[in-house]
Protein backbone atom coordinates (compact mmCIF):
# COMPACT_ATOMS: atom_id res chain seq x y z
CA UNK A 1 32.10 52.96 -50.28
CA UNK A 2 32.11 51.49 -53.95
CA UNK A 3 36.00 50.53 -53.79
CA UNK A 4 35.56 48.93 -50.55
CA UNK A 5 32.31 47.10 -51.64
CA UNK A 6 34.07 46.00 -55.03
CA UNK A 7 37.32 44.49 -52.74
CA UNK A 8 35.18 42.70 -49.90
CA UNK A 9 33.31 41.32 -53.32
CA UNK A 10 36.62 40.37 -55.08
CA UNK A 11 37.09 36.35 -55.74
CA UNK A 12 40.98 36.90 -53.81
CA UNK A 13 39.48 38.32 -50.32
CA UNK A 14 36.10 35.71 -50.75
CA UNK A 15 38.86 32.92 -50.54
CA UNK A 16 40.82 33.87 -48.18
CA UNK A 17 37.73 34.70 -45.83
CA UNK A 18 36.64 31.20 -46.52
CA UNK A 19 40.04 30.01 -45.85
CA UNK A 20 40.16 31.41 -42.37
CA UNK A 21 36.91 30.29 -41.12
CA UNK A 22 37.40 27.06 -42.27
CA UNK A 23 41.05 26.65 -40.50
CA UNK A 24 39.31 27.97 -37.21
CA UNK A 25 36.85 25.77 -37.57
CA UNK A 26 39.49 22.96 -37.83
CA UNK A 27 41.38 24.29 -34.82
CA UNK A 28 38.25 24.60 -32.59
CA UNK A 29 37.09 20.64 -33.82
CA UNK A 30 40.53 19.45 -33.15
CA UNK A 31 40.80 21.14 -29.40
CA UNK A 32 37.18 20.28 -28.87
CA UNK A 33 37.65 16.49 -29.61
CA UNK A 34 41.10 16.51 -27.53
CA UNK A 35 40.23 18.13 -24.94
CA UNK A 36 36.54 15.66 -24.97
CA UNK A 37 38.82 12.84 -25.42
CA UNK A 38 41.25 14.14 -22.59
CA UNK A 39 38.09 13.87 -20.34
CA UNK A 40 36.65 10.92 -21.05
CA UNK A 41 40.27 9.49 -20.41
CA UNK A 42 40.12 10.80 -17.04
CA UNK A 43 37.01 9.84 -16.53
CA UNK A 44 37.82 6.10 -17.25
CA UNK A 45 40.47 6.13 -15.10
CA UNK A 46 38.70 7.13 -12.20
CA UNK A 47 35.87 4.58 -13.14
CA UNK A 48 38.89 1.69 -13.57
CA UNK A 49 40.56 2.54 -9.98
CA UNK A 50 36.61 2.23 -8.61
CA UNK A 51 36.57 -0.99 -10.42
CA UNK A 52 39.68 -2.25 -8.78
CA UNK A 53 39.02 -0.95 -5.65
CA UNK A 54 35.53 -3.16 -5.41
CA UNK A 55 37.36 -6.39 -6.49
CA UNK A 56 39.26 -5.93 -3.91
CA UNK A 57 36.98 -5.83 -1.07
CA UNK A 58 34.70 -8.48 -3.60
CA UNK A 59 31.84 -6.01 -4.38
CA UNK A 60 30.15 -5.66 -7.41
CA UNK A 61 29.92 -2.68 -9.64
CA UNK A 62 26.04 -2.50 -9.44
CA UNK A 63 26.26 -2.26 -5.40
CA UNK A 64 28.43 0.58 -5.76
CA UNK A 65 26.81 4.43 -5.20
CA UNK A 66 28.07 6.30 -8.28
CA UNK A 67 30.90 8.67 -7.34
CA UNK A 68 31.15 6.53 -3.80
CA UNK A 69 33.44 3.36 -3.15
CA UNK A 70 32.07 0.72 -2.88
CA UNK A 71 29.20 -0.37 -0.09
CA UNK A 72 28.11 -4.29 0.40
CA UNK A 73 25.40 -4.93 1.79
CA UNK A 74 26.38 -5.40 4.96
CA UNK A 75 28.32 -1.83 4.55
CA UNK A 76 24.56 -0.40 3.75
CA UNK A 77 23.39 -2.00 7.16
CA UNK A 78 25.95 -0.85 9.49
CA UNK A 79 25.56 2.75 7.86
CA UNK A 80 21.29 2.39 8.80
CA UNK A 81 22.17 0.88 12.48
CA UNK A 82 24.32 4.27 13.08
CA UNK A 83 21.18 6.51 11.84
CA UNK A 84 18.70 3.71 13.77
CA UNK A 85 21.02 4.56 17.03
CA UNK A 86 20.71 8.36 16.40
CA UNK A 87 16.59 7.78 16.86
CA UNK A 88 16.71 5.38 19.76
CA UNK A 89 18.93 8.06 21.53
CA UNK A 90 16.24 10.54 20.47
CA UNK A 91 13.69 8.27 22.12
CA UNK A 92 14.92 8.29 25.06
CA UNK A 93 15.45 12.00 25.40
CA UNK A 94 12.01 12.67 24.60
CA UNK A 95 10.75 10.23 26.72
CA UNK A 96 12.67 11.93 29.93
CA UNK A 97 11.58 15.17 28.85
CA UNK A 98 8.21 14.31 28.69
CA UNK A 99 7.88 12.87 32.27
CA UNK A 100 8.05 9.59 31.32
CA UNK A 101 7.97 6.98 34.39
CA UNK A 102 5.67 10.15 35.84
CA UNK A 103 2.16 9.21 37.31
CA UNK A 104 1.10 12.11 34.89
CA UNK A 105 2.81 11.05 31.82
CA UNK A 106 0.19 9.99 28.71
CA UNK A 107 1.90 8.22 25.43
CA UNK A 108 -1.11 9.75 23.57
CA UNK A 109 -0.40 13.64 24.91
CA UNK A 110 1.93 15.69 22.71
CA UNK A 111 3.86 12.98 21.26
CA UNK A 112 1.12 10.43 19.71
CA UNK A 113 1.95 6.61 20.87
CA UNK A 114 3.58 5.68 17.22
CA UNK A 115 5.90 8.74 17.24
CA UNK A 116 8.19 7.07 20.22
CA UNK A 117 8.65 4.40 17.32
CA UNK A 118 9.42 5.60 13.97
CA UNK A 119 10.64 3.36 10.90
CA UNK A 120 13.67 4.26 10.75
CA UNK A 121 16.00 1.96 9.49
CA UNK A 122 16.71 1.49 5.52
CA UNK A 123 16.06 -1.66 3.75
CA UNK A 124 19.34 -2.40 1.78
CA UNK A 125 16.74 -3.57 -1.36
CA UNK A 126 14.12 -2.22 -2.89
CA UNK A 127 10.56 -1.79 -1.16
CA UNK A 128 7.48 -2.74 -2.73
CA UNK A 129 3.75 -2.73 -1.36
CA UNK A 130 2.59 -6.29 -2.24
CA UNK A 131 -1.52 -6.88 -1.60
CA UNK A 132 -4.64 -4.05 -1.62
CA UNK A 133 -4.11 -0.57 -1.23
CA UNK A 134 -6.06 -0.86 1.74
CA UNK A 135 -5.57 -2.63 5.09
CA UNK A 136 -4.25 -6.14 4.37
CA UNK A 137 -1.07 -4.51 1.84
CA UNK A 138 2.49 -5.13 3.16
CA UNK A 139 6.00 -3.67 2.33
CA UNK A 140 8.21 -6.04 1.21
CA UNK A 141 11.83 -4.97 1.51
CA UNK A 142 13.52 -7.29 -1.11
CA UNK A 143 10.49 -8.18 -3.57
CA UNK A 144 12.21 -8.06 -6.39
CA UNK A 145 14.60 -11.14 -4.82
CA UNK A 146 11.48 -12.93 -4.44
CA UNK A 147 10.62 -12.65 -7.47
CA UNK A 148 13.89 -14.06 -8.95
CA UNK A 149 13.86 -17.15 -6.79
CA UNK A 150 17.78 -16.74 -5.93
CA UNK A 151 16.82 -20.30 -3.05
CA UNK A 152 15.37 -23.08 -4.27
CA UNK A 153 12.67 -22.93 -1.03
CA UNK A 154 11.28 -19.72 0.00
CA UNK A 155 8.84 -20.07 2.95
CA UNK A 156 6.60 -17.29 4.03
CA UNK A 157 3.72 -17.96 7.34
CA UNK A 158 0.80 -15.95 7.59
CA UNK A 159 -0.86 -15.62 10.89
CA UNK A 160 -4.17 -14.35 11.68
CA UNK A 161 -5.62 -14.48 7.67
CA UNK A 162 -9.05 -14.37 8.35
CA UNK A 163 -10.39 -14.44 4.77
CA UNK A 164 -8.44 -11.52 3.06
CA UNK A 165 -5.48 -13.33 1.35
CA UNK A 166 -5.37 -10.77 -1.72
CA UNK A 167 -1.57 -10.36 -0.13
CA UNK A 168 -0.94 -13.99 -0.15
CA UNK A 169 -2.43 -14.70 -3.67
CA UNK A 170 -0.22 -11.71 -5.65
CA UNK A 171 2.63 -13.76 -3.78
CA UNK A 172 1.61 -17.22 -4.87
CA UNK A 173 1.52 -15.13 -8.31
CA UNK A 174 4.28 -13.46 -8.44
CA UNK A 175 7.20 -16.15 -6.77
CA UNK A 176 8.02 -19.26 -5.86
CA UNK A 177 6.88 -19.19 -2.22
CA UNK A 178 5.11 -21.90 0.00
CA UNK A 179 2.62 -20.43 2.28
CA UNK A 180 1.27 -21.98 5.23
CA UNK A 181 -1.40 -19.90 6.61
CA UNK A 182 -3.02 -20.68 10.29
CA UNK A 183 -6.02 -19.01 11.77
CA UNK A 184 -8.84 -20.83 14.04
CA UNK A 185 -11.07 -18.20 13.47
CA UNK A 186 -12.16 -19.10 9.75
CA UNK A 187 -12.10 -22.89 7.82
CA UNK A 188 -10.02 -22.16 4.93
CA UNK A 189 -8.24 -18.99 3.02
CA UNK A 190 -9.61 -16.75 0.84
CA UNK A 191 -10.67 -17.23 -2.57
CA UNK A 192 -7.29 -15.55 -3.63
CA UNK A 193 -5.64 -18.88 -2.42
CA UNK A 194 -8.03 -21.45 -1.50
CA UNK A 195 -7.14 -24.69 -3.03
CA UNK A 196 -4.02 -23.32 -4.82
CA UNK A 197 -0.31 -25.42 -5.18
CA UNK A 198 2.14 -24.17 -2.35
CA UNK A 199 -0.68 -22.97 0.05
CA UNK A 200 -1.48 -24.34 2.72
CA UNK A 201 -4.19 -23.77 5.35
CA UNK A 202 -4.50 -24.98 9.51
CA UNK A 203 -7.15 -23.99 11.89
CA UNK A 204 -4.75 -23.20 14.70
CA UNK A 205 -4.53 -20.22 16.58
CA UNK A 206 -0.77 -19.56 17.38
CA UNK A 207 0.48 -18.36 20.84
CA UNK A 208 2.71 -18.71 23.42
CA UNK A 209 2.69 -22.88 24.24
CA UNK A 210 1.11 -26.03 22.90
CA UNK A 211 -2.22 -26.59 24.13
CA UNK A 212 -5.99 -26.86 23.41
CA UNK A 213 -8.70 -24.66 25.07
CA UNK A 214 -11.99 -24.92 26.49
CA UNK A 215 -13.29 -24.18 22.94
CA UNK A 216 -11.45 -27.47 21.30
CA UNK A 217 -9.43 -25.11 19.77
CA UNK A 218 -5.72 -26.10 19.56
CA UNK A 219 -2.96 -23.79 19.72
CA UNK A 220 0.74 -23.98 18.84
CA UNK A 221 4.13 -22.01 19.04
CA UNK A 222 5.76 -20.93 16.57
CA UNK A 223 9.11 -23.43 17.40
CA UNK A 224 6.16 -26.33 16.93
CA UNK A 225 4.77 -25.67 14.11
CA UNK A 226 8.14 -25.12 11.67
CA UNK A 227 9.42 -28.43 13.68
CA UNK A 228 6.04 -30.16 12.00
CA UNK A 229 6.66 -28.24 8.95
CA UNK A 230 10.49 -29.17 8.55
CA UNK A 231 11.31 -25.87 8.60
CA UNK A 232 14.41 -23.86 9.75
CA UNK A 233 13.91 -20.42 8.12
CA UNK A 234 11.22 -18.23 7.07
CA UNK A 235 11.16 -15.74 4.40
CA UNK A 236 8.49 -13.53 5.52
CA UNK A 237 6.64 -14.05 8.99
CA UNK A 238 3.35 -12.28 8.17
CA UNK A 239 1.18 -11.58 11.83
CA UNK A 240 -2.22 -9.80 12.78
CA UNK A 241 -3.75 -11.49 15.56
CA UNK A 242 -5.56 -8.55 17.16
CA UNK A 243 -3.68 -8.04 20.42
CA UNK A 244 -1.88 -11.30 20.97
CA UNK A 245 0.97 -10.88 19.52
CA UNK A 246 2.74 -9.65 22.83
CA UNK A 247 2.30 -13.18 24.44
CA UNK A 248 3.66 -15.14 21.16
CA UNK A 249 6.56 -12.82 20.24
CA UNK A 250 8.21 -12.99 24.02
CA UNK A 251 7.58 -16.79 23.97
CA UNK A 252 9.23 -16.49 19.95
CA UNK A 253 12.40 -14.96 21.60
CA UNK A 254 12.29 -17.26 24.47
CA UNK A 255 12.03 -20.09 22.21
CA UNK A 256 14.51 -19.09 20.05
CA UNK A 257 17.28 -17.40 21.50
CA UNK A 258 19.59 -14.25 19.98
CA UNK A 259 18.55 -15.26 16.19
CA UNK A 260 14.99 -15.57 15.51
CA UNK A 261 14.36 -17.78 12.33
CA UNK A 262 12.73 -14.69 9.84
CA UNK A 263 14.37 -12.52 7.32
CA UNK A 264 11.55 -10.36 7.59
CA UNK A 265 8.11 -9.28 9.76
CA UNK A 266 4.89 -7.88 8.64
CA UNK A 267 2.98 -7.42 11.72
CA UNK A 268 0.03 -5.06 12.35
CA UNK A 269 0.62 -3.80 16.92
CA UNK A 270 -2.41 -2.69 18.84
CA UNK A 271 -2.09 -0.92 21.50
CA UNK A 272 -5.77 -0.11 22.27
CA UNK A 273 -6.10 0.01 26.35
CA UNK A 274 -7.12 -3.71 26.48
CA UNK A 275 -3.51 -4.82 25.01
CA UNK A 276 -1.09 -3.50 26.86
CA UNK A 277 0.40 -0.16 28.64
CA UNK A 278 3.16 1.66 27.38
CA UNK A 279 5.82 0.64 29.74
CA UNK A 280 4.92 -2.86 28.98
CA UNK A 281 5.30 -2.28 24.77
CA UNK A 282 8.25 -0.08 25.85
CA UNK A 283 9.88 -3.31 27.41
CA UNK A 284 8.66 -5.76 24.45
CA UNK A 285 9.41 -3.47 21.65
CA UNK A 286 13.26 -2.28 22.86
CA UNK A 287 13.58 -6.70 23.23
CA UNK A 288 12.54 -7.16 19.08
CA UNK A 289 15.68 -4.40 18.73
CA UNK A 290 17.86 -6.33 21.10
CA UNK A 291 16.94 -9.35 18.65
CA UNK A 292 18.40 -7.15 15.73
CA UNK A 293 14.47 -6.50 14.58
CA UNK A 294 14.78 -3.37 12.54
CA UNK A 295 11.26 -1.02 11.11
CA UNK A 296 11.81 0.10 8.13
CA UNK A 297 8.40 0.88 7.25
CA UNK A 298 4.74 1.77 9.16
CA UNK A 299 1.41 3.31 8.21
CA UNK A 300 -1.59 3.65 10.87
CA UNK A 301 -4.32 1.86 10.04
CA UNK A 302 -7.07 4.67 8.97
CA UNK A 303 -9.65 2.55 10.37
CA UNK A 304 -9.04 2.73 14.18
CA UNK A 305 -8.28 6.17 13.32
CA UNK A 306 -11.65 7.41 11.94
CA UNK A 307 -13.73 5.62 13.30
CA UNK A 308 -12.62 5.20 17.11
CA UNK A 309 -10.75 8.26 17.51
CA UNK A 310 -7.88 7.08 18.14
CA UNK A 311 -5.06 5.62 15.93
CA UNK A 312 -4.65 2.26 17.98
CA UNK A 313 -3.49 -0.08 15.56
CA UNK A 314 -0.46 0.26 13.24
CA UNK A 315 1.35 -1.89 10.46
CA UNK A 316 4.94 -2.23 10.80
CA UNK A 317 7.68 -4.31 8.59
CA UNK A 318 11.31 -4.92 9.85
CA UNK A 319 14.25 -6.90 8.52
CA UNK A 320 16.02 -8.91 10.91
CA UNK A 321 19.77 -7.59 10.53
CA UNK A 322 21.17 -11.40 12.37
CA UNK A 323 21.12 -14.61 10.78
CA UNK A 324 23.23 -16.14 8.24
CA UNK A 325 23.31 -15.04 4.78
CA UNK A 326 22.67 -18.34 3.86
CA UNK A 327 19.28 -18.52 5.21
CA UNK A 328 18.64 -14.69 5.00
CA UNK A 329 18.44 -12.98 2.23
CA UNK A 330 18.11 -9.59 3.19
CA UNK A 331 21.91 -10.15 4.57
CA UNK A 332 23.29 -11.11 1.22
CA UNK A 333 25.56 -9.76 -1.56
CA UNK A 334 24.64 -10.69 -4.67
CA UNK A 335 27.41 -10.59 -7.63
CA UNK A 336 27.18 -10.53 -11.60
């Protein structure tokens, strides 16, 4: 063992061990880097024919899925109408199945009342709840658009406000909005907005025609009161009117044709027994989706629920998928 210790311990074999590991240690850093520069070749390649593949059909990088082509916004719409058309066809399956158009058949047995109507369709924007935690918070599909003020006018009407405007004071705080508010029941807004630049506040109850009640208490269409206003768009159409909003939505779409004049619609339904049946909401909800009215989000109001049984009131939002992209913004593509 001595001679063989004394050799491995001789300055010669030292070097030349040294020697060795360095050169493989050169080898492996030289493969290494050109086989890591080899791939991020590649890799730029594939990223510059993705590049030129979205000029060409005039999207932006930043609208592109990583690893995908290219999607514009419209792209992102048609792909949520095909999944929107899967549900609707599910709808009407389990509606047969379950005996509907039967004397027998109950929306509220089996399949709860909301579960005919799920949000199903995909904002192409982010979502963000604007407003309390509690009832009176909406989803806004888009905030962050809002918030940038790409129009010089954005225009949002609240219906029904009662005094909780917490939602309509984090918008007057956070954008650029106007909002003109309109409920008979109360004499001004909340504190949240009362008094404030860009809000403004009517005691009108809104509804299906012009006209004032035995009460004094005028009411106006929508189509009237954006005439007065010398409006032609709204940004967000914001509605809780406990009930009436069957009447004033079928005179909206009578008024206003195949586009009605929203981006988007916060609206809290109730279908408590006094309201309406379900064949009748059947009828008015499948004419909002012949409209091109679109849920893409919904939470039951927690209230009815506890504390009368029965979850008779839900919040919706939809984006309205017609319109120009001009006027809405939802519809847009937005480049560097």
């Amino acid at each position: 063992m001595a001679p063989i210790r004394s050799i491995l311990a001789s300055r010669a074999v030292t070097t030349g061990l040294t020697l060795i590991v360095c050169f493989s240690l050169f080898l492996f850093t030289v493969n290494f880097s050109y086989e890591h520069t080899d791939y991020r070749d590649r890799q730029q390649e594939v990223q510059d024919t993705i590049d030129v593949k979205l000029k060409s059909h005039g999207v932006d990088r930043e609208l592109a899925f990583v690893g995908r082509s290219g999607r514009n916004t419209r792209q992102i719409l048609d792909r949520a109408e095909r999944y929107y058309q899967r549900i609707l066809k599910q709808r009407a399956q389990w509606l047969q199945e379950l005996g509907h158009g039967e004397s027998n058949f109950n929306p509220w047995d089996y399949m709860f009342w909301w579960w005919y109507f799920p949000a199903s369709f995909n904002c192409p924007f982010d979502i963000q709840r604007v407003g309390p935690l509690s009832d009176g918070g909406k989803w806004i599909c888009g905030m962050s658009l809002y918030e940038e003020a790409p129009r010089p006018k954005c225009v949002i009407y609240s219906f029904g406000v009662n005094y909780e405007t917490r939602f309509e004071g984090e918008m007057l705080d956070r954008t650029e909005c106007e909002i003109w508010a309109y409920d008979a029941s109360v004499k001004s807004m909340g504190p949240e907005t009362h008094g404030r630049p860009g809000a403004y506040f009517r005691p009108y109850f809104v509804g299906d025609r012009d006209y004032v009640d035995a009460q004094g208490i005028q009411w106006k269409t929508l189509r009237t009161l954006m005439r007065e206003n010398g409006h032609d768009w709204i940004d967000i159409l914001k509605v809780d009117i406990e009930g009436a909003e069957y009447p004033t939505f079928n005179a909206i779409m009578d008024d206003f044709g195949e586009v009605l004049p929203f981006s988007q619609l916060q609206i809290e339904i109730h279908v408590d027994k006094k309201s309406i049946a379900f064949d009748q909401f059947l009828t008015w909800w499948q004419r909002l989706e012949s409209k091109g009215l679109r849920p893409f989000w919904t939470e039951v109001n927690l209230h009815t629920a506890i504390n009368f049984k029965t979850p008779w009131a839900s919040e919706y939002s939809f984006i309205n998928t017609k319109g120009p992209a001009s006027k809405n913004l939802l519809l847009r593509d937005f480049e560097k």
